[in-house]
N, C-alpha and C. Protein backbone atom coordinates (compact mmCIF):
# COMPACT_ATOMS: atom_id res chain seq x y z
N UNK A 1 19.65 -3.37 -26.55
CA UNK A 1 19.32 -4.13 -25.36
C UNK A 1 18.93 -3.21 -24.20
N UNK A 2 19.54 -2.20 -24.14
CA UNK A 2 19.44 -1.27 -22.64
C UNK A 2 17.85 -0.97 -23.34
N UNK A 3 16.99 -0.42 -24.24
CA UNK A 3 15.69 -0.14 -25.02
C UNK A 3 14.89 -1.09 -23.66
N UNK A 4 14.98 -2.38 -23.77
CA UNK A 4 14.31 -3.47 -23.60
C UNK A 4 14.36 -3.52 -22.13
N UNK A 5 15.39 -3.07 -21.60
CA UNK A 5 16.12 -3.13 -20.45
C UNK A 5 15.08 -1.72 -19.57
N UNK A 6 14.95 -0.92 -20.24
CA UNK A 6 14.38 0.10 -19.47
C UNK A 6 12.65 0.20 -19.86
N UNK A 7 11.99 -0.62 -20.96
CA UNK A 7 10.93 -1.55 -20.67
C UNK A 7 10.14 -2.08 -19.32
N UNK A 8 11.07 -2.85 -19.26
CA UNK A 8 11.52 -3.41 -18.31
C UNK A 8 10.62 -2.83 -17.00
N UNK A 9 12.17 -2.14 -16.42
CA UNK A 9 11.78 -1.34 -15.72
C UNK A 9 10.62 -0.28 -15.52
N UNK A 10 10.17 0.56 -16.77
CA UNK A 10 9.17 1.15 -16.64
C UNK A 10 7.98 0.50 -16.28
N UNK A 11 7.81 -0.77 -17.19
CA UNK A 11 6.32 -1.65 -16.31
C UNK A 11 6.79 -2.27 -14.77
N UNK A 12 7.92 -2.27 -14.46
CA UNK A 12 8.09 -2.95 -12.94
C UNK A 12 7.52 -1.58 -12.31
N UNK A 13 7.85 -0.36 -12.24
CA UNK A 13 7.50 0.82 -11.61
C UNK A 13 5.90 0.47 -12.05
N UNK A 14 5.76 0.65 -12.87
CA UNK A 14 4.10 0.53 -13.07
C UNK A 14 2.85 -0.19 -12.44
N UNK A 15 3.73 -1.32 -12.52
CA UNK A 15 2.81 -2.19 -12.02
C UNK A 15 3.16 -2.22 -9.97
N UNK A 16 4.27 -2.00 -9.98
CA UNK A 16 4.33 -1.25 -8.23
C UNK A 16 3.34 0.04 -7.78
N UNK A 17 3.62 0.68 -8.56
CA UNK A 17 2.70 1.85 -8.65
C UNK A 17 1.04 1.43 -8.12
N UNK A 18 0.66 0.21 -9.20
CA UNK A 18 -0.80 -0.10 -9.39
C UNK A 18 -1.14 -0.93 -7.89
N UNK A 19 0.03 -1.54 -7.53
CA UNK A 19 -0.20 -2.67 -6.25
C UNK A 19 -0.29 -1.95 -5.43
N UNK A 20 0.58 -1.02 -5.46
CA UNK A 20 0.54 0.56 -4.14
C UNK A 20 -0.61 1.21 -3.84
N UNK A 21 -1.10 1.27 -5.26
CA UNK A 21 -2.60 2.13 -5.36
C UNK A 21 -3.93 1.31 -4.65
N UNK A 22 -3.95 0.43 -5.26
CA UNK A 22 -4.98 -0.51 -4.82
C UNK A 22 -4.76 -0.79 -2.80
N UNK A 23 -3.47 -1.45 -2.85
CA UNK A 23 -3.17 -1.38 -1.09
C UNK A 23 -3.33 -0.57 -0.53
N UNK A 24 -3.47 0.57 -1.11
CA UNK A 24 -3.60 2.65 -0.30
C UNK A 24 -4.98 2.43 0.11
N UNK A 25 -6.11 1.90 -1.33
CA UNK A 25 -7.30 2.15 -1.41
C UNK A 25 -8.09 1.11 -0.43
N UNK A 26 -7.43 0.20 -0.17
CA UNK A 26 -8.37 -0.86 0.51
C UNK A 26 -7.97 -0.43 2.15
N UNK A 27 -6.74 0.06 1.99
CA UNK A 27 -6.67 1.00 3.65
C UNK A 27 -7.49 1.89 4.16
N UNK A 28 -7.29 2.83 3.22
CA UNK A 28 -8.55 4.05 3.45
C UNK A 28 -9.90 3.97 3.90
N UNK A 29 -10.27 2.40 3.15
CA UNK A 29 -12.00 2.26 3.67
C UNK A 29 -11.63 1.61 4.73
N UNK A 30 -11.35 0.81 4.88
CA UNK A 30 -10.84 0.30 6.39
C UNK A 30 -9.97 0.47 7.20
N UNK A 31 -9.38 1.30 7.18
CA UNK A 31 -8.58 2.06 8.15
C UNK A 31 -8.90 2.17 9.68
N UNK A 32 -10.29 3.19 9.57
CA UNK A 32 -10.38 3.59 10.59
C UNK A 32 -11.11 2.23 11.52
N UNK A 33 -11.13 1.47 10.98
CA UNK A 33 -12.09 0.43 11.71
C UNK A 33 -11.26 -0.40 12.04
N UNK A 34 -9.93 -0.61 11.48
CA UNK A 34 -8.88 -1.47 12.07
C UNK A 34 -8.38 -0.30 13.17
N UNK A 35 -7.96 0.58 13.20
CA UNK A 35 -7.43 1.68 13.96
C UNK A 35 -8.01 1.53 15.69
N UNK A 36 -8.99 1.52 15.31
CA UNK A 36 -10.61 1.66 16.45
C UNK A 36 -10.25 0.28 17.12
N UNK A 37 -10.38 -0.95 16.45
CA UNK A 37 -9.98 -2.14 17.19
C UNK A 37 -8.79 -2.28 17.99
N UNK A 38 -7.32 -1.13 16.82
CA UNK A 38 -6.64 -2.31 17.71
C UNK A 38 -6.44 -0.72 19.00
N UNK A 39 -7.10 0.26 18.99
CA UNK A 39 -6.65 1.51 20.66
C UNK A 39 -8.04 0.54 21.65
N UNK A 40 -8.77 -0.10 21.04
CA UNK A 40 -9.74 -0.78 22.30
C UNK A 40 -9.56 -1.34 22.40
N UNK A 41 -8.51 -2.31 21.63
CA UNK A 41 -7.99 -3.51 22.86
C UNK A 41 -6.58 -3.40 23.11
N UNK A 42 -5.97 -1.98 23.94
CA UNK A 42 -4.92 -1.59 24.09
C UNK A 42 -3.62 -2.01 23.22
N UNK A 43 -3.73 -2.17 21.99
CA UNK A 43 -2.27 -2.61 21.32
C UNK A 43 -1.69 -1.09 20.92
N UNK A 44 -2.50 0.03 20.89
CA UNK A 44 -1.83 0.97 20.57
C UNK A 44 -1.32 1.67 21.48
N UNK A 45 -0.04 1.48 21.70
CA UNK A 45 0.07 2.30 22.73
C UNK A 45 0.69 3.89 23.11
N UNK A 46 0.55 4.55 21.80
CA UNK A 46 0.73 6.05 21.99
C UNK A 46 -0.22 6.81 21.47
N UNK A 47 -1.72 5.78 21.99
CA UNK A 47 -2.79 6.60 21.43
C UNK A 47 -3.44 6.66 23.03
């Protein structure tokens, strides 16, 4: 049972891993363009 048990777990890391990756990647291209919006309309405020 613990076999199945750490299954398991290895695809939960995995597939976190993959959601992580993809959420990193859709930041990166848009990053700087959310960034840019929100210091021009003052929400950032230790920039």
């Amino acid at each position: 049972m613990s076999v199945h048990r750490a299954i398991q777990a290895g695809l939960l890391v995995a597939a976190l891993a993959a959601v992580s990756g993809v959420t990193f990647a859709m930041w990166a291209q848009q990053g700087p363009e959310i960034f840019l919006a929100v210091v021009e309309n003052g929400l950032a405020w230790c920039f």
